[in-house]
Protein backbone atom coordinates (compact mmCIF):
# COMPACT_ATOMS: atom_id res chain seq x y z
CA UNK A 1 155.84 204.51 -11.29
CA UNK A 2 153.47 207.24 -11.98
CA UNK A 3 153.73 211.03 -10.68
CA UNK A 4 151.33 210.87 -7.57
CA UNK A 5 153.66 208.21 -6.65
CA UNK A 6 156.62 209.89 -6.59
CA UNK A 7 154.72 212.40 -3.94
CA UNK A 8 154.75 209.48 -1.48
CA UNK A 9 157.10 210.44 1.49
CA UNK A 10 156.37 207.48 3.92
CA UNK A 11 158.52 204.47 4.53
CA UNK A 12 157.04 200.93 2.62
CA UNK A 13 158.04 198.82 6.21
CA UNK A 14 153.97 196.62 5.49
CA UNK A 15 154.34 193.32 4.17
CA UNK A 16 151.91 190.78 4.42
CA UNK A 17 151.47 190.10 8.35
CA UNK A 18 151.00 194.06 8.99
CA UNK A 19 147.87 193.57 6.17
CA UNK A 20 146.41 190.74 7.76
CA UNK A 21 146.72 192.26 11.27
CA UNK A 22 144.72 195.13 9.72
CA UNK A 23 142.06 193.36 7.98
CA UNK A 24 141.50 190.89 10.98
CA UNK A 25 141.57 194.09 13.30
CA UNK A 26 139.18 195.90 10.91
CA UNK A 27 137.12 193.21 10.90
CA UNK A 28 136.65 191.20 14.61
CA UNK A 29 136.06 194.41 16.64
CA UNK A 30 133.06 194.63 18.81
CA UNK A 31 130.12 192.99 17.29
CA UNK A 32 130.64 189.03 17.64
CA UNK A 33 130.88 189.85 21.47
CA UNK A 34 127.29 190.59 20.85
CA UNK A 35 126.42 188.77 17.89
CA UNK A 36 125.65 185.18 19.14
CA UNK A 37 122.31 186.17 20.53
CA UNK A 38 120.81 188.00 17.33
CA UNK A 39 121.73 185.28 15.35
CA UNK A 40 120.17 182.52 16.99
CA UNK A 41 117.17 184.21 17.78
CA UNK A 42 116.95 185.27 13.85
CA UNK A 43 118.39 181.93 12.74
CA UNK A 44 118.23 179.39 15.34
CA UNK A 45 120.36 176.32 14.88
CA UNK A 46 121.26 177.11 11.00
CA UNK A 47 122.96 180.41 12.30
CA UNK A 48 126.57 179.32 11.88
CA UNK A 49 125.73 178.61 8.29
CA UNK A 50 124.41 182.59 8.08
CA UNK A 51 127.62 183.16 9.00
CA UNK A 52 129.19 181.16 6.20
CA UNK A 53 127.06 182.81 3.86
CA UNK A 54 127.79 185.91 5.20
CA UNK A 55 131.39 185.76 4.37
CA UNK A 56 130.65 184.50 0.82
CA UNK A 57 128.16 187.44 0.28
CA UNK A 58 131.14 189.99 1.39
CA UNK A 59 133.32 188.02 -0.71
CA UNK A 60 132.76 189.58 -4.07
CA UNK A 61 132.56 193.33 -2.49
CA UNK A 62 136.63 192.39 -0.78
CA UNK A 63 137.62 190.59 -4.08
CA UNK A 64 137.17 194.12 -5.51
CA UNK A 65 138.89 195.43 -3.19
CA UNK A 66 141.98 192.81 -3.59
CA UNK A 67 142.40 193.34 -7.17
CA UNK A 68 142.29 197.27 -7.13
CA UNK A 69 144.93 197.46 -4.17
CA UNK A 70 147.40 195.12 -6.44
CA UNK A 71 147.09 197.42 -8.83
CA UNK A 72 147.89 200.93 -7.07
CA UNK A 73 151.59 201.65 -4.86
CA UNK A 74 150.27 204.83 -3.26
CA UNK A 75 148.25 206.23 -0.31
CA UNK A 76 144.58 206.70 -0.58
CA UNK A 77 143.03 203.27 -1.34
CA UNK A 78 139.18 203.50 -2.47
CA UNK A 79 139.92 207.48 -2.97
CA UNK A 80 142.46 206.23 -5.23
CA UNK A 81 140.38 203.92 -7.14
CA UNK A 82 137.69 206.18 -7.38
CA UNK A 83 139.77 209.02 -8.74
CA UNK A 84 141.13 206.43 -11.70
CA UNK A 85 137.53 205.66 -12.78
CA UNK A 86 135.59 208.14 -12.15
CA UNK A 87 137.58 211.89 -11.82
CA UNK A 88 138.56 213.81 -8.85
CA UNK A 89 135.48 214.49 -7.77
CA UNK A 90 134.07 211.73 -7.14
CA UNK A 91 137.46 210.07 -5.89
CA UNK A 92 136.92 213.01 -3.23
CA UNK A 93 133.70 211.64 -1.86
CA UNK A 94 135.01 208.33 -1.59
CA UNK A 95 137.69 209.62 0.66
CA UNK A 96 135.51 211.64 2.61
CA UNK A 97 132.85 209.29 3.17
CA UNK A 98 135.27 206.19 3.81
CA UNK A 99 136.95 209.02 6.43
CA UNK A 100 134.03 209.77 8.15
CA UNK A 101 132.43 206.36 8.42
CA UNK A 102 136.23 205.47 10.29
CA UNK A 103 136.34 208.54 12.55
CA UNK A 104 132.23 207.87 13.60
CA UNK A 105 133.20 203.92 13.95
CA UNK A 106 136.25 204.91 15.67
CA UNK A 107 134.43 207.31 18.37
CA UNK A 108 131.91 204.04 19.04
CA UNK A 109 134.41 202.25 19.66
CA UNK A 110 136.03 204.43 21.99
CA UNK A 111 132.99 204.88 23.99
CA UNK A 112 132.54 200.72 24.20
CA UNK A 113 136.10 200.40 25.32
CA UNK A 114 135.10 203.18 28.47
CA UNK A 115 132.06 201.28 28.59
CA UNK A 116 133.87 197.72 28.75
CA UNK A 117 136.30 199.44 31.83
CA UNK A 118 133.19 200.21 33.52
CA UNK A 119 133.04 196.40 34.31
CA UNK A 120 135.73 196.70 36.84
CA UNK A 121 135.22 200.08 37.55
CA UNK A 122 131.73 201.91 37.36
CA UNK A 123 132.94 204.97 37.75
CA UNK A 124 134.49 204.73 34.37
CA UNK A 125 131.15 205.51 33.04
CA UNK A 126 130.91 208.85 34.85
CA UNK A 127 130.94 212.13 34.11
CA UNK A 128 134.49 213.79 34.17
CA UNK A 129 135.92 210.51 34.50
CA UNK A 130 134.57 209.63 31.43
CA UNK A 131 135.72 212.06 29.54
CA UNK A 132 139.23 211.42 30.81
CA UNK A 133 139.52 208.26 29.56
CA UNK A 134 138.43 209.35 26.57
CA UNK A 135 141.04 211.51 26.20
CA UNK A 136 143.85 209.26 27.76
CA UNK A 137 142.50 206.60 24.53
CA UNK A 138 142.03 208.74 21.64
CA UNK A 139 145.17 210.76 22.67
CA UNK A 140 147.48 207.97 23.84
CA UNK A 141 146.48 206.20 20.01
CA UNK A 142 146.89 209.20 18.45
CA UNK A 143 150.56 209.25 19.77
CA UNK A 144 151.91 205.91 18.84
CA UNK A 145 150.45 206.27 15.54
CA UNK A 146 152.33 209.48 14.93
CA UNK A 147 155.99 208.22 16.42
CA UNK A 148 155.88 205.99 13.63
CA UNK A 149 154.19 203.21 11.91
CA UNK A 150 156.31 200.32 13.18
CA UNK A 151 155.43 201.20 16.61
CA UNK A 152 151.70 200.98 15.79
CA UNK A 153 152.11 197.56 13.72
CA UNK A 154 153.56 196.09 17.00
CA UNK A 155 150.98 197.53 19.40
CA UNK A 156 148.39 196.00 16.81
CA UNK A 157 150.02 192.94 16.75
CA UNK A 158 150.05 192.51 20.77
CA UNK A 159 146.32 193.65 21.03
CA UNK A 160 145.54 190.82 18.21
CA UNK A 161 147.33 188.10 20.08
CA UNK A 162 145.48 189.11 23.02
CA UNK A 163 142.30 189.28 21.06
CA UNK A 164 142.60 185.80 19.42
CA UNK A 165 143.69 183.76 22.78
CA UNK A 166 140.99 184.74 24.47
CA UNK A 167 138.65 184.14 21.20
CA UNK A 168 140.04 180.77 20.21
CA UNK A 169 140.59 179.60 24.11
CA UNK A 170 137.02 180.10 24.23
CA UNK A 171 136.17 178.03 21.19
CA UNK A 172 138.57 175.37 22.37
CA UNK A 173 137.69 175.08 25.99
CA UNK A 174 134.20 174.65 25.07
CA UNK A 175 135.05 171.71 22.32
CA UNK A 176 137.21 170.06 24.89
CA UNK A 177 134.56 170.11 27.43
CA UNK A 178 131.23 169.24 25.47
CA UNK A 179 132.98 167.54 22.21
CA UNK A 180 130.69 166.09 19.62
CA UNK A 181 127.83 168.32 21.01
CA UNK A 182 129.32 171.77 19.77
CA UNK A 183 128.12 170.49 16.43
CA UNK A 184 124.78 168.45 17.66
CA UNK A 185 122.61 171.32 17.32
CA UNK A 186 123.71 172.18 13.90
CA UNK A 187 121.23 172.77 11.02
CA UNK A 188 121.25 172.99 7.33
CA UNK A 189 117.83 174.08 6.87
CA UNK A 190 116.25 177.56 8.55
CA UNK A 191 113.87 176.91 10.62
CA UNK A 192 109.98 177.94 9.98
CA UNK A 193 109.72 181.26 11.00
CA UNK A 194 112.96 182.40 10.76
CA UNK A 195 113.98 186.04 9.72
CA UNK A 196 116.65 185.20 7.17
CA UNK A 197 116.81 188.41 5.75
CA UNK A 198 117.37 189.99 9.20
CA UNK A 199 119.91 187.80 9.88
CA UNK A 200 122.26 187.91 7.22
CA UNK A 201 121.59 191.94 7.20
CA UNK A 202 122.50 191.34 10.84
CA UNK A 203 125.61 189.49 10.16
CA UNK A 204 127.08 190.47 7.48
CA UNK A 205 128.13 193.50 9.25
CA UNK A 206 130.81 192.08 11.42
CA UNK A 207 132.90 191.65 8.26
CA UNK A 208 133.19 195.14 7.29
CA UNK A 209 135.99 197.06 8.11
CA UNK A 210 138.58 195.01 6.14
CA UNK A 211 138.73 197.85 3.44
CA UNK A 212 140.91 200.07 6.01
CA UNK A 213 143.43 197.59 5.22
CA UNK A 214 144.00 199.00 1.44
CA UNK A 215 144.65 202.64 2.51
CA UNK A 216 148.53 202.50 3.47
CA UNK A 217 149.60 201.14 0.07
CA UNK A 218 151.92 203.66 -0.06
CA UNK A 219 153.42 201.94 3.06
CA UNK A 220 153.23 198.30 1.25
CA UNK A 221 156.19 196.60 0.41
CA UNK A 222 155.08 194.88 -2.12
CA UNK A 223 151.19 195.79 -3.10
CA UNK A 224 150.08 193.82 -5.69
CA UNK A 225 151.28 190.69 -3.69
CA UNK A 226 150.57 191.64 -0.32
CA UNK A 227 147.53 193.09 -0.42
CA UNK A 228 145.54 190.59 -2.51
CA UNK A 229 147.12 188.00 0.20
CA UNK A 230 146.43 189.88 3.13
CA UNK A 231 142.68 190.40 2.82
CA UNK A 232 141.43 186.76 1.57
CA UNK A 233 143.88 184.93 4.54
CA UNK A 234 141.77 188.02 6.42
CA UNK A 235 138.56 186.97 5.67
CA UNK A 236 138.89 183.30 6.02
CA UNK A 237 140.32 183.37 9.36
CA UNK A 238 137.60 185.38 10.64
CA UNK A 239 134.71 183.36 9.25
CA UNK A 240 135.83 180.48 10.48
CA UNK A 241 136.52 182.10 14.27
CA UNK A 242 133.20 183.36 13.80
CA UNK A 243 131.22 179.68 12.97
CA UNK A 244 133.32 178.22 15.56
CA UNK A 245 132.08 180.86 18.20
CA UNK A 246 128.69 180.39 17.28
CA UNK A 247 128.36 176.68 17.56
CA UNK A 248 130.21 176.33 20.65
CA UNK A 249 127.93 179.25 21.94
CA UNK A 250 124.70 177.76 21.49
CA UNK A 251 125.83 174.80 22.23
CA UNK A 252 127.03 176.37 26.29
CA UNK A 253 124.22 178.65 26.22
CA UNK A 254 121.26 176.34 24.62
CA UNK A 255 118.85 179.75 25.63
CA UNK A 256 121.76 182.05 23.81
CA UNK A 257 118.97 183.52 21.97
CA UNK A 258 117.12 185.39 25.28
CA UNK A 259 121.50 186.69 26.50
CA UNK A 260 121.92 190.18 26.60
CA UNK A 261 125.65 188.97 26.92
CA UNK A 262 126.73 186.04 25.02
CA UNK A 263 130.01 185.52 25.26
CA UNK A 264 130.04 186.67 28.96
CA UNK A 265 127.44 184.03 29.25
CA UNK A 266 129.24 181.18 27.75
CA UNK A 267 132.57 182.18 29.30
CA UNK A 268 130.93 182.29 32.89
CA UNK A 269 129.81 178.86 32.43
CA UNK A 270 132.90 177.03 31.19
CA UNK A 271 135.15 179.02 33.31
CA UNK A 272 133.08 181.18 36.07
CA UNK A 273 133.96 184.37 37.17
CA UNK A 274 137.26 183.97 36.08
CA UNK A 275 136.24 182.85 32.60
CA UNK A 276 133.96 185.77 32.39
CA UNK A 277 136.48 188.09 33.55
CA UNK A 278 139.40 187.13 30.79
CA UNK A 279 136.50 187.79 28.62
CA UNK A 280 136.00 191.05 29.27
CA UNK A 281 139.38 191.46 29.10
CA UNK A 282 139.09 190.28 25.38
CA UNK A 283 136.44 192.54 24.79
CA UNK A 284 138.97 195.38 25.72
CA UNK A 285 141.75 194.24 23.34
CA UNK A 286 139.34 193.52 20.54
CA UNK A 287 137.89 197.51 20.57
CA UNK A 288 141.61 197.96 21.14
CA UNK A 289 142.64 196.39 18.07
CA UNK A 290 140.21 197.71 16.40
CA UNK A 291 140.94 201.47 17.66
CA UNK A 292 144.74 200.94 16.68
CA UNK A 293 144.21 200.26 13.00
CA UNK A 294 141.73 202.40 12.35
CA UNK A 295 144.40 205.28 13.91
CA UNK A 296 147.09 204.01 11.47
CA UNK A 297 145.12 203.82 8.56
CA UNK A 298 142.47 206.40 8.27
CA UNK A 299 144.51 209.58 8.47
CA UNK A 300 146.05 208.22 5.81
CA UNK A 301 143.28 209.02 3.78
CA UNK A 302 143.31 212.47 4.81
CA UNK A 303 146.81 212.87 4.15
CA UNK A 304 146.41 211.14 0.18
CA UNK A 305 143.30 213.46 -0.36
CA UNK A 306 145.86 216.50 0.99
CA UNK A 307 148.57 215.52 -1.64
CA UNK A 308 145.58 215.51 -4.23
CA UNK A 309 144.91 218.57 -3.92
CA UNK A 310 140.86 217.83 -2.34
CA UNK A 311 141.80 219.05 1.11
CA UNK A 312 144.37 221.74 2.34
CA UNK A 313 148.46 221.20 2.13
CA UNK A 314 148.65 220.97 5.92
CA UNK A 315 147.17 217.24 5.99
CA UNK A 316 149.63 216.51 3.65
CA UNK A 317 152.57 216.92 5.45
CA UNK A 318 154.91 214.53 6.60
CA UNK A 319 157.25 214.49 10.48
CA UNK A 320 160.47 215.23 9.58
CA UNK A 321 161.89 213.25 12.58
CA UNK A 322 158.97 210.05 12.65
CA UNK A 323 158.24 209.97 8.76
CA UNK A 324 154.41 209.59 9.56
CA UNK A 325 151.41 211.86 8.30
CA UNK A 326 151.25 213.99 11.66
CA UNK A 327 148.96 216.68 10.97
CA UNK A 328 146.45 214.10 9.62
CA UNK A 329 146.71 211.73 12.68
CA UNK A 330 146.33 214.20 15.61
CA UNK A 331 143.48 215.77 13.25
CA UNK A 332 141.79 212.37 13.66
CA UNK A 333 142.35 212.09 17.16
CA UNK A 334 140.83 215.21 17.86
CA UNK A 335 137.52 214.76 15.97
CA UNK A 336 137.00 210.79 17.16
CA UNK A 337 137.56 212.15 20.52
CA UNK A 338 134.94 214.99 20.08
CA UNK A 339 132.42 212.99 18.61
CA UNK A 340 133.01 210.16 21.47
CA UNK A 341 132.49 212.32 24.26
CA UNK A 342 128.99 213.47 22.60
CA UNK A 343 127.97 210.10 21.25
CA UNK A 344 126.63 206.96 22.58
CA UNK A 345 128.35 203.60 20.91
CA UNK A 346 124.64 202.52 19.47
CA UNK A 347 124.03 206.16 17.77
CA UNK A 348 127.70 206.17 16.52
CA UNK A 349 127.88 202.51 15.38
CA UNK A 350 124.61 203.10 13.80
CA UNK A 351 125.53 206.07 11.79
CA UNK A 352 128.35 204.19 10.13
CA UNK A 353 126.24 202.15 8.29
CA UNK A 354 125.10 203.22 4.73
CA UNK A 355 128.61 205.41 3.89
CA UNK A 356 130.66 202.26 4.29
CA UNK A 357 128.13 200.46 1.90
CA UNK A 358 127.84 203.56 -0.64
CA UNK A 359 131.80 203.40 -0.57
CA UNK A 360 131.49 199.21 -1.29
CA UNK A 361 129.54 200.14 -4.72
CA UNK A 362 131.65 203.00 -5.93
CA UNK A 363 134.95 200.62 -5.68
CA UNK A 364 133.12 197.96 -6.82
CA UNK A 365 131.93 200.39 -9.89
CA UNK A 366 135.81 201.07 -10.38
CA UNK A 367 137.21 197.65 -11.38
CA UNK A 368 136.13 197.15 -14.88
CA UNK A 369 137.31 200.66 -15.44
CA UNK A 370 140.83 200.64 -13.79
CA UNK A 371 140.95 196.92 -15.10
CA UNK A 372 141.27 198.71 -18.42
CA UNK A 373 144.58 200.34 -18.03
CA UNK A 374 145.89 198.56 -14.97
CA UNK A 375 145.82 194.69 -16.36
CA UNK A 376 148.79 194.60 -18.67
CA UNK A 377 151.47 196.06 -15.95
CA UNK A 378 150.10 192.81 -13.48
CA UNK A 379 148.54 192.29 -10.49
CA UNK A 380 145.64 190.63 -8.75
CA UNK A 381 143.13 189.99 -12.16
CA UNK A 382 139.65 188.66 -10.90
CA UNK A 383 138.40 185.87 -13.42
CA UNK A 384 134.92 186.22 -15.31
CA UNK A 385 135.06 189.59 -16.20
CA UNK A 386 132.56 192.27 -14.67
CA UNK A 387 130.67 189.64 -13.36
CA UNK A 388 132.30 189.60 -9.98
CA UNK A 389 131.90 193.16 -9.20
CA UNK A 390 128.32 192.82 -10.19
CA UNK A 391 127.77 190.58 -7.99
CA UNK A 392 128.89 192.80 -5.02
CA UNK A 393 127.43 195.99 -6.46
CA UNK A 394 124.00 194.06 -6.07
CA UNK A 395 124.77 192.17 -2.42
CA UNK A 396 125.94 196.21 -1.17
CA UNK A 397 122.18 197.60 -2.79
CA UNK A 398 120.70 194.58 -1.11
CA UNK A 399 121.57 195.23 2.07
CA UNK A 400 121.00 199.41 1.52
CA UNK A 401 117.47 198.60 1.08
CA UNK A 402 117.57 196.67 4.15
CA UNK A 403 119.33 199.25 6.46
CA UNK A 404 117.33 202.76 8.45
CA UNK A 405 116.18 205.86 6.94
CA UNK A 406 118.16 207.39 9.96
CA UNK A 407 121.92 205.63 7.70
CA UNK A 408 120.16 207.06 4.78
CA UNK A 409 119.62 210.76 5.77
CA UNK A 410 122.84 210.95 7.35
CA UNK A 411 124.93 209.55 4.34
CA UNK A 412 123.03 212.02 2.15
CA UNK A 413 124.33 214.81 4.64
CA UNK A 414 127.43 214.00 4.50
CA UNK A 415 127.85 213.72 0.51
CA UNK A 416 126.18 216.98 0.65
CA UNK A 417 128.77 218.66 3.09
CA UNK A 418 131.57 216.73 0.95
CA UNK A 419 130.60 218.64 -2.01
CA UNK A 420 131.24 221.69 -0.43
CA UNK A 421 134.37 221.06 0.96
CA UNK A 422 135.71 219.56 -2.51
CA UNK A 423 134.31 223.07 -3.91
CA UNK A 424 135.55 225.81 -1.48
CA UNK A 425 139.24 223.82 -1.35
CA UNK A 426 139.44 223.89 -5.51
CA UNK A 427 138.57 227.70 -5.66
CA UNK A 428 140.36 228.80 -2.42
CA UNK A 429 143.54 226.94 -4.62
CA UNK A 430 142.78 228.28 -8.03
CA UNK A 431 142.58 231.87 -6.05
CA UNK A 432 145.88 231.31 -4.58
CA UNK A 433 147.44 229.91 -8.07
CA UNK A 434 145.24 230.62 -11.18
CA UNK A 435 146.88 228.52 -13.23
CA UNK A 436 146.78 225.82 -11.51
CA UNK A 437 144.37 222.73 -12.75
């Protein structure tokens, strides 16, 4: 066990299940309430294949991912890989930018979940009232996450059951009731004049998030075994929830391209108001799920970078009663909850967009290197060499030069700002203790 290790003060209480629930949380958040109707008017009737592909495109980029995590027993994740193969500095900006593509992704959310109560209750949307909610989320989130990482495990795993019955009830209510049709429609081919490109850039996106999954290693039982295990189960499950969704929507919904709410759509027709009404209750416990592990697992970040010596000693420390990284959580809380009440979900959700794929090549870019001197003690070992994380250094650039100047500027910004913070916290530490290095 190696000396940053050793720093590690919080309780290993994650085995598999709590991985999964993260990388399936992570994952299925907002976006395939939406989805349906971008896809088939991009795609048409080969759409669920985009999906398919989809998940194989992502594949390499979490494959990464898997074998790095098997390889590392401490807090940080990609800050962690980054630091092995490439120096502190650059392990910094993989922290930061991971942390701030959470807390903006985190603030959207927020905002949908106020936006999805504003179904029942319009006021919701409103002013102070608003803002209240806001608070009551990010604030009541913040709180279970800091009484202690159990606690948050089992919220996550309520919100997820929640999530998934009202997912997979729709998928099998609309197979018992139309049968061999939810696959009539089904193509192999694209059709002429479809925007493939589009629609995988599209797509592709509601299987990010899985990487926040990696970040409590330090609260892993068993790392290299869990982690690997956690995120491919993770990955399958959801592409195959989302192919199943898509067929049975289009097949509900034959205009599901022209919805402005798809799954509200399909679930007022197989079940009416009620139907439509359970799904909105999904929609809350999805953005709920989503909300929960991104409050367990990005502080954490904040808290490894702390212990690193990248950010100041106060994110670093550790409750003496709960055994959770306080400081760090109720920091989070407190910026996702500033940024929500200034943000609108399509700005935020927007914004998120290039640092999570920047962060995809620079782990990617780690493997062969921590390969080198990880290998022989075990783990996860990806066959065919470097070819793998080729492969998703080149899907992640792909899709960059598909994405907005807007994801661009703002990723540049915050490297920028990164670099100062990394500077001013090394010489503020070197003022305080010359001799340290």
């Amino acid at each position: 066990m190696s000396a940053r290790d050793l720093q590690e003060k919080l309780p290993r209480s994650l085995g598999t299940w709590a991985i999964w629930l993260l990388v399936v949380n992570g994952m299925v958040g907002a976006g395939i309430f939406g989805l349906p109707s971008g896809a088939a008017k991009l795609a048409g009737d080969f759409s669920p294949v985009v999906f398919a592909l989809c998940a194989l495109l992502i594949l390499p980029v979490l494959l990464c991912f898997a074998e790095l995590a098997s390889y590392f027993r401490s807090t940080g994740g990609p800050a962690r890989y980054a630091t092995e193969a490439f120096g502190p500095f650059v392990g910094f900006q993989a922290g930061w930018i991971f942390y701030i593509a959470r807390a903006i992704a985190f603030s959207a959310n927020s905002v949908l979940m106020v936006d999805s109560i504003g179904y029942f209750w319009p006021a919701a949307t409103q002013g102070v009232t608003r803002i209240l909610l806001l608070a009551l989320i990010c604030g009541g989130l913040t709180l279970v996450n800091v009484v202690g990482a159990v606690r948050a495990v089992r919220s996550l795993a309520l919100l997820t059951v929640l999530k998934f019955a009202v997912l997979v009830g729709l998928v099998l209510v609309g197979v018992a009731m139309l049968g061999g049709e939810v696959v009539g429609s089904l193509s192999f081919r694209p059709p002429a004049g479809s925007d493939m490109g589009a629609a995988v850039v599209l797509l592709v996106y509601a299987y990010v998030g899985f990487e926040q999954a990696v970040v409590p290693a330090g609260e892993a039982r068993n790392p290299a075994r869990d982690m690997p295990r956690g995120l491919l189960l993770g990955l399958a499950a959801v592409a195959i929830l989302y192919v199943l969704i898509q067929l049975v929507s289009m097949a509900v919904v034959p205009d599901i391209a022209a919805s402005t709410a798809p799954l509200l759509d399909v679930a007022a027709v197989l079940l009416g108001p009620v139907g439509a009404a359970l799904l909105m209750l999904g929609v809350v416990a999805s953005v709920g799920g989503n909300l929960v592990g991104a409050t367990f697992t990005t502080p954490r970040l904040s808290y490894s970078l702390a212990l690193d010596g990248s950010l100041p000693p106060w994110f670093g420390r550790v409750h003496a009663r709960f055994l959770t990284p306080a400081n760090s959580i109720l920091f989070f809380g407190l910026l996702s909850f500033t940024m929500a009440v200034f943000g609108s979900f399509l700005w935020l959700a927007a914004s998120s967009v290039m640092t999570r794929l920047l962060l995809y090549v620079i782990t990617c870019a780690a493997v062969p290197r921590v390969r080198a001197s990880h290998r022989a003690a075990g783990g996860f070992v990806l066959p065919l060499g470097p070819l793998i994380p080729l492969l998703g250094i080149l899907a992640c650039i792909w899709l960059m030069l598909n994405s907005n100047w807007h994801s661009v500027l703002l990723t540049a910004i915050f490297v920028v700002l990164g670099a100062l913070l990394y500077v001013i916290e090394r010489r503020r530490r070197q003022r305080a203790a010359p001799e340290w290095r």
